[in-house]
Each structure stands twice: as structure tokens, then as C-alpha cells.
N, C-alpha and C. Protein backbone atom coordinates (compact mmCIF):
# COMPACT_ATOMS: atom_id res chain seq x y z
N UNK A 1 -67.96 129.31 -3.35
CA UNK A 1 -68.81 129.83 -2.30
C UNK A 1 -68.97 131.34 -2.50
N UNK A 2 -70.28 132.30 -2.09
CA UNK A 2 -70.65 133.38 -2.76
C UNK A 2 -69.80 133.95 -1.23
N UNK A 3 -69.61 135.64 -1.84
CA UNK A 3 -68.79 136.06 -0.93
C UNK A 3 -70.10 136.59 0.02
N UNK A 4 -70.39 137.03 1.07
CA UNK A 4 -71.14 137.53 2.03
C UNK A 4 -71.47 139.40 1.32
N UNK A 5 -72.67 139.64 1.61
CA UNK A 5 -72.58 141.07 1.40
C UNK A 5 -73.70 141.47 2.65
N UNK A 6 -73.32 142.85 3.05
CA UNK A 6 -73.76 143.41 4.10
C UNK A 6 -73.95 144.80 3.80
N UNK A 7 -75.32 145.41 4.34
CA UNK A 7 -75.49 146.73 4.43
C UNK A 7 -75.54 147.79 5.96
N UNK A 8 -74.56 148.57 6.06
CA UNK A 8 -74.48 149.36 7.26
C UNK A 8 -73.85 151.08 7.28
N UNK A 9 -74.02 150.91 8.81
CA UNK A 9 -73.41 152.53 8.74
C UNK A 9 -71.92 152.69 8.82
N UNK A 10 -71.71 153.77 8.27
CA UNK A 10 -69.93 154.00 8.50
C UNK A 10 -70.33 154.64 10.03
N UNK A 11 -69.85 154.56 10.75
CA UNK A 11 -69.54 154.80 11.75
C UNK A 11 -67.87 155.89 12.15
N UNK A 12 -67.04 155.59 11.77
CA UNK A 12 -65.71 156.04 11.70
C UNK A 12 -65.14 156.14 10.48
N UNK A 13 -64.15 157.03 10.50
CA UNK A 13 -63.20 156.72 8.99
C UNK A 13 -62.14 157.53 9.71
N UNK A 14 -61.60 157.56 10.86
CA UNK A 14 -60.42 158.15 11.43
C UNK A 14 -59.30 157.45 10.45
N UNK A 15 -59.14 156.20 10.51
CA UNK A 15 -57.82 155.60 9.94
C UNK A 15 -57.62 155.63 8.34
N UNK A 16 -56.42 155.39 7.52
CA UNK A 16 -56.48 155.84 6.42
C UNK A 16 -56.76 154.65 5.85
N UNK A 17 -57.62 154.81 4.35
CA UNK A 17 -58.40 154.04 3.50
C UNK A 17 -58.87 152.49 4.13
N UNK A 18 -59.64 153.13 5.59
CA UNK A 18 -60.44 152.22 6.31
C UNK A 18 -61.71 152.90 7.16
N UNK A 19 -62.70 152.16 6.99
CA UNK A 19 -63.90 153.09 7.20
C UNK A 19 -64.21 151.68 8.75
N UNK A 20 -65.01 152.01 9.95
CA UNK A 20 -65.26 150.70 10.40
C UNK A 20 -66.91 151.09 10.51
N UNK A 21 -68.34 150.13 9.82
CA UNK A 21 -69.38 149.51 9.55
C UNK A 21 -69.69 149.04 10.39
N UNK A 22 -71.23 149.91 11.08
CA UNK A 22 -72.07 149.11 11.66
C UNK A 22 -73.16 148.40 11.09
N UNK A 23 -73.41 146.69 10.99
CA UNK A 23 -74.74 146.50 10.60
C UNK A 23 -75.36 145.91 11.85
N UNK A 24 -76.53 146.31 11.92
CA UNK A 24 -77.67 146.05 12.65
C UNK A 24 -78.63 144.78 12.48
N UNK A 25 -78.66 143.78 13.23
CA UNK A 25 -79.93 142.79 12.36
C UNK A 25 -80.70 142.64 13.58
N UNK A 26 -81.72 142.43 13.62
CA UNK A 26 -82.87 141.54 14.30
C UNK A 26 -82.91 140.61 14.55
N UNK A 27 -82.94 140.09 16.51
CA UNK A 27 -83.33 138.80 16.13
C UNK A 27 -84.57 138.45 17.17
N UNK A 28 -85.30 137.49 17.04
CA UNK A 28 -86.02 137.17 18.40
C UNK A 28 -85.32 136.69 18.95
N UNK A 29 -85.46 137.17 20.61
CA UNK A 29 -85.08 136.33 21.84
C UNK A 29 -85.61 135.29 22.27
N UNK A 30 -84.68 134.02 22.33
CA UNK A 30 -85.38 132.65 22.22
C UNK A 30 -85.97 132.05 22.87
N UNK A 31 -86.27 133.22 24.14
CA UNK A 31 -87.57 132.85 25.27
C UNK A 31 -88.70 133.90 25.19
N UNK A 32 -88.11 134.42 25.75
CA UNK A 32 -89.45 136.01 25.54
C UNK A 32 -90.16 136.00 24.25
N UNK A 33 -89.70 136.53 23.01
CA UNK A 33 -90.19 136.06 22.06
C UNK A 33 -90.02 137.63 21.14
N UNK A 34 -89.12 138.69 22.11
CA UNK A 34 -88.95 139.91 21.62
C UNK A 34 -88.37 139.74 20.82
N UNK A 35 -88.50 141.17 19.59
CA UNK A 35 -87.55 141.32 18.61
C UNK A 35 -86.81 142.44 19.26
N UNK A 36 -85.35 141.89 19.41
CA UNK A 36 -84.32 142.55 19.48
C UNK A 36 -83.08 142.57 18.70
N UNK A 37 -82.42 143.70 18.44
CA UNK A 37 -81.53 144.47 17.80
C UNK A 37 -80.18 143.82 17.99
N UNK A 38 -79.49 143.64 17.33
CA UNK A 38 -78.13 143.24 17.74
C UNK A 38 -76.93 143.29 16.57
N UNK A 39 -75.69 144.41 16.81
CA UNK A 39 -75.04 145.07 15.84
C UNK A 39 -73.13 144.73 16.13
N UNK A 40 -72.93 144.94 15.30
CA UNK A 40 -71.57 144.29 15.27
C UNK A 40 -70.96 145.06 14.08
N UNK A 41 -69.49 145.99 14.68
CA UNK A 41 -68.72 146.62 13.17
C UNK A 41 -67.86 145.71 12.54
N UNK A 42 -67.64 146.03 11.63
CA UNK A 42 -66.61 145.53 11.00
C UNK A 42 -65.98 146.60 10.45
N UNK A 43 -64.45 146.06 10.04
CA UNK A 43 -63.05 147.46 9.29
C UNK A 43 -63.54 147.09 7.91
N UNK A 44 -63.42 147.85 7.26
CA UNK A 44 -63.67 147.25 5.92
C UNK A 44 -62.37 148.46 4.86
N UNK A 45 -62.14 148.26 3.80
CA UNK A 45 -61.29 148.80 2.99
C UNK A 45 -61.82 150.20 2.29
N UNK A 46 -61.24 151.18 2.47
CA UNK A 46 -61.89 152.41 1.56
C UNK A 46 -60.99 152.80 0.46
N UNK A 47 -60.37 152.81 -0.38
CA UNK A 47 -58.83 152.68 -1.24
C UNK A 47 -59.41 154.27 -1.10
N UNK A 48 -60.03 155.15 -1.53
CA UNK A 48 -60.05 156.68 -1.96
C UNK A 48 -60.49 157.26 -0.49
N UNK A 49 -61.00 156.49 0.46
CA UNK A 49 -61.30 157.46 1.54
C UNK A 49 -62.35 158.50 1.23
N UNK A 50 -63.66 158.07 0.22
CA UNK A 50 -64.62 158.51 -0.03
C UNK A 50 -65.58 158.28 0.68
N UNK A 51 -65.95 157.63 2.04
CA UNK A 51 -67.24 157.81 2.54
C UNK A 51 -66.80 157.97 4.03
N UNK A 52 -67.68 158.78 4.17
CA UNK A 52 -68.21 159.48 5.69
C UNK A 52 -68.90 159.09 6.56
N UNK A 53 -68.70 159.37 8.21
CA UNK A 53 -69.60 158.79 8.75
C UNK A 53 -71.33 158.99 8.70
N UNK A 54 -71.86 158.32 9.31
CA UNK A 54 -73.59 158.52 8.92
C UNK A 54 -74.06 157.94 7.30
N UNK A 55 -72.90 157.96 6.32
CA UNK A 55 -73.44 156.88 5.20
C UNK A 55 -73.71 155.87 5.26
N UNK A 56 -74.73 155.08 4.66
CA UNK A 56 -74.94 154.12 4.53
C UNK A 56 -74.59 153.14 3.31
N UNK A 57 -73.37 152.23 3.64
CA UNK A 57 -72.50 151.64 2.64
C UNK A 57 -72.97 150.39 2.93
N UNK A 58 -72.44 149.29 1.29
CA UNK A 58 -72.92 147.85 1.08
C UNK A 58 -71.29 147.49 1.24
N UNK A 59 -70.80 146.91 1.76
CA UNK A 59 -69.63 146.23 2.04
C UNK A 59 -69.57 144.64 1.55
N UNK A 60 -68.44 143.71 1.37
CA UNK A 60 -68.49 142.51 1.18
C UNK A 60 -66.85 142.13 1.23
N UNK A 61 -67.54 140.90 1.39
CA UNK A 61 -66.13 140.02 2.07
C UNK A 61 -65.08 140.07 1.04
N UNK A 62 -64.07 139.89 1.51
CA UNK A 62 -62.66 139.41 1.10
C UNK A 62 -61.40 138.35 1.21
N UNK A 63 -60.49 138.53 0.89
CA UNK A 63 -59.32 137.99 1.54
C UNK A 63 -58.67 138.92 2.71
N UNK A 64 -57.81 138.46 3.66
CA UNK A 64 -57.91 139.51 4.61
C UNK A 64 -56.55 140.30 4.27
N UNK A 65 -56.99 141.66 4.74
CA UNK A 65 -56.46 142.66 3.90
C UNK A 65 -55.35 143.00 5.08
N UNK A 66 -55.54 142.95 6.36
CA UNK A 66 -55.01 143.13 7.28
C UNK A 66 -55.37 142.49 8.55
N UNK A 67 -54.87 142.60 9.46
CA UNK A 67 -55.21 142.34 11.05
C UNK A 67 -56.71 142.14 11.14
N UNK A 68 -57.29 143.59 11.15
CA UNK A 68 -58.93 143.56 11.43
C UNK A 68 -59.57 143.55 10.22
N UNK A 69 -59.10 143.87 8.51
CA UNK A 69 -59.74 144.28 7.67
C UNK A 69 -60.10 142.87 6.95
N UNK A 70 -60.91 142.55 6.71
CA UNK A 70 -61.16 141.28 6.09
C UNK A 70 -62.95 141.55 5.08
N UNK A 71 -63.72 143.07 4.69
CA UNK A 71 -64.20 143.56 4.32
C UNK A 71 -63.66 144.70 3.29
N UNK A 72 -64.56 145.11 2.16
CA UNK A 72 -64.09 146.21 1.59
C UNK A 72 -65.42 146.81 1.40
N UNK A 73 -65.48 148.03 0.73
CA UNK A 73 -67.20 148.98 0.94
C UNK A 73 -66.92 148.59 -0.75
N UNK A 74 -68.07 148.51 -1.29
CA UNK A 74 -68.32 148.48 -2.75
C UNK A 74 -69.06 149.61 -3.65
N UNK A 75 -70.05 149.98 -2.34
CA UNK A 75 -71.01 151.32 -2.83
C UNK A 75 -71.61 152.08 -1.78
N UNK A 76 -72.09 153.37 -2.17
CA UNK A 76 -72.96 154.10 -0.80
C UNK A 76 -74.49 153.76 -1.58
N UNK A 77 -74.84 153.07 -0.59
CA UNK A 77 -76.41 152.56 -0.49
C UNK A 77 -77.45 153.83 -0.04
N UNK A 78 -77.09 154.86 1.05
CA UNK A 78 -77.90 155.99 0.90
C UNK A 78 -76.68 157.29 1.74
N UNK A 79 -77.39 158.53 1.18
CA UNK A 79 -76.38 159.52 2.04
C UNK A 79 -76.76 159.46 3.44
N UNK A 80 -76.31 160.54 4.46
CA UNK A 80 -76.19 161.18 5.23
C UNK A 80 -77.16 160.86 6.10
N UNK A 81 -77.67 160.85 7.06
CA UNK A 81 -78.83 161.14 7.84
C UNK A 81 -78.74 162.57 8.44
N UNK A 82 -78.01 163.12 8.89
CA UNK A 82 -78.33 164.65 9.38
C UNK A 82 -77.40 165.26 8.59
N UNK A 83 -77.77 165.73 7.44
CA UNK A 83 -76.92 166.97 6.69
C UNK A 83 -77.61 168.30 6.75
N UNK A 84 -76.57 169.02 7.07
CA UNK A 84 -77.33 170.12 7.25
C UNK A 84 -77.60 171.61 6.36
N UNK A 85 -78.47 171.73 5.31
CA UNK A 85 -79.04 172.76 5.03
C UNK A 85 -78.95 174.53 5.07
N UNK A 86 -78.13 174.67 4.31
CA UNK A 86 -78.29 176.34 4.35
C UNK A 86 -79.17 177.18 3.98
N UNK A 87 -79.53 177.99 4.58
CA UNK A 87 -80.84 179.08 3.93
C UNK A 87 -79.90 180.01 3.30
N UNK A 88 -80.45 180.48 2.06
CA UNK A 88 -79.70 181.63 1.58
C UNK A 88 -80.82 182.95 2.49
N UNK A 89 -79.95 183.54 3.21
CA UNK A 89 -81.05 184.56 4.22
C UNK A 89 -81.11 185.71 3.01
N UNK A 90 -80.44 186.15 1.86
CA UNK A 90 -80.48 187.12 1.23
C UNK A 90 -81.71 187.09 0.62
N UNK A 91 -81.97 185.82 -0.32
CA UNK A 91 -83.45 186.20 -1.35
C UNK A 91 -84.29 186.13 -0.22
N UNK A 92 -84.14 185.23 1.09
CA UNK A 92 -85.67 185.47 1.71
C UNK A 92 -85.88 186.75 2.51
N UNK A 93 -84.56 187.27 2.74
CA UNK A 93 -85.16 189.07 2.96
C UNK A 93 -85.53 189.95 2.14
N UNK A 94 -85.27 189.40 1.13
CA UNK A 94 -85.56 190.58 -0.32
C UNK A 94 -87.23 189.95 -0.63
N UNK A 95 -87.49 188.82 -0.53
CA UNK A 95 -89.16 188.64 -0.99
C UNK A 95 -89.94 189.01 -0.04
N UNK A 96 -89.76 189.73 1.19
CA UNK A 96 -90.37 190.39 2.36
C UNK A 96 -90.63 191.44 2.07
């Protein structure tokens, strides 16, 4: 049986070499007929404690690693959503 793979946000990484993953899916509501949102984390395994919250990581199943951990992250699927940008203020006062 193929293992499950999932794409979401890190959300946390307080605990050590454990990140906990939000994914988000869509579903219609089975009267109305809206598409609505509906998200669920999971713990997943970080062994280096390389990703941050606001990344967007591909996670996939395992054997369970612990209590809640039964996921591990495999890759960062995209960076950051709000990183923030330094101006060097020096060259842009000097081209004035």
C-alpha cells in the first residue's frame, strides 16, 4: 500500500526535531453546495530542525514515531510567505 503524501504549512516547530503541519483541503457542503475549507495539523518528524514556520513542506506517512508523530517532512515545497526585505538605505542615498 502507497504511503499517503501531503502538502502544508509548518505552522510550529517549538518542540525538538518536530515541526506540527497544516493542510488545508476543500470540500463541498453536502447541502448548500458551498466550497468550504477544512484543515487539520499533523506532528510530523524534522531530524535537523530545518524548517520554519510559514514554509510550505510535503510531508508523508510513516510508522509511528511517537505518541502524536506518525508523519515525517521530506521537502520544502515553497519558502516563506512574509519574509522580510532589507533596503540597503546607503546606495539609495548616495544615487540622490
Amino acid at each position: 500500500m502507497p504511503k499517503r503524501i501531503l502538502i502544508g504549512t509548518v505552522v510550529s516547530d517549538k518542540t525538538d526535531k518536530t515541526v506540527v503541519v497544516k493542510v488545508e483541503r476543500k470540500v463541498r457542503h453536502p447541502l448548500y453546495g458551498k466550497i468550504i475549507r477544512r484543515s487539520k495539523k499533523y506532528h510530523a518528524h524534522d531530524e535537523e530542525n530545518a524548517y520554519r514556520p510559514g514554509e510550505w513542506v510535503r510531508i508523508e506517512e510513516t510508522k509511528p514515531i511517537s505518541k502524536l508523530k506518525t508523519w515525517k517532512v521530506i521537502d520544502r515545497v515553497g519558502g516563506q510567505a512574509d519574509v522580510a526585505i532589507e533596503a540597503d538605505l546607503d546606495v539609495e542615498a548616495a544615487g540622490n
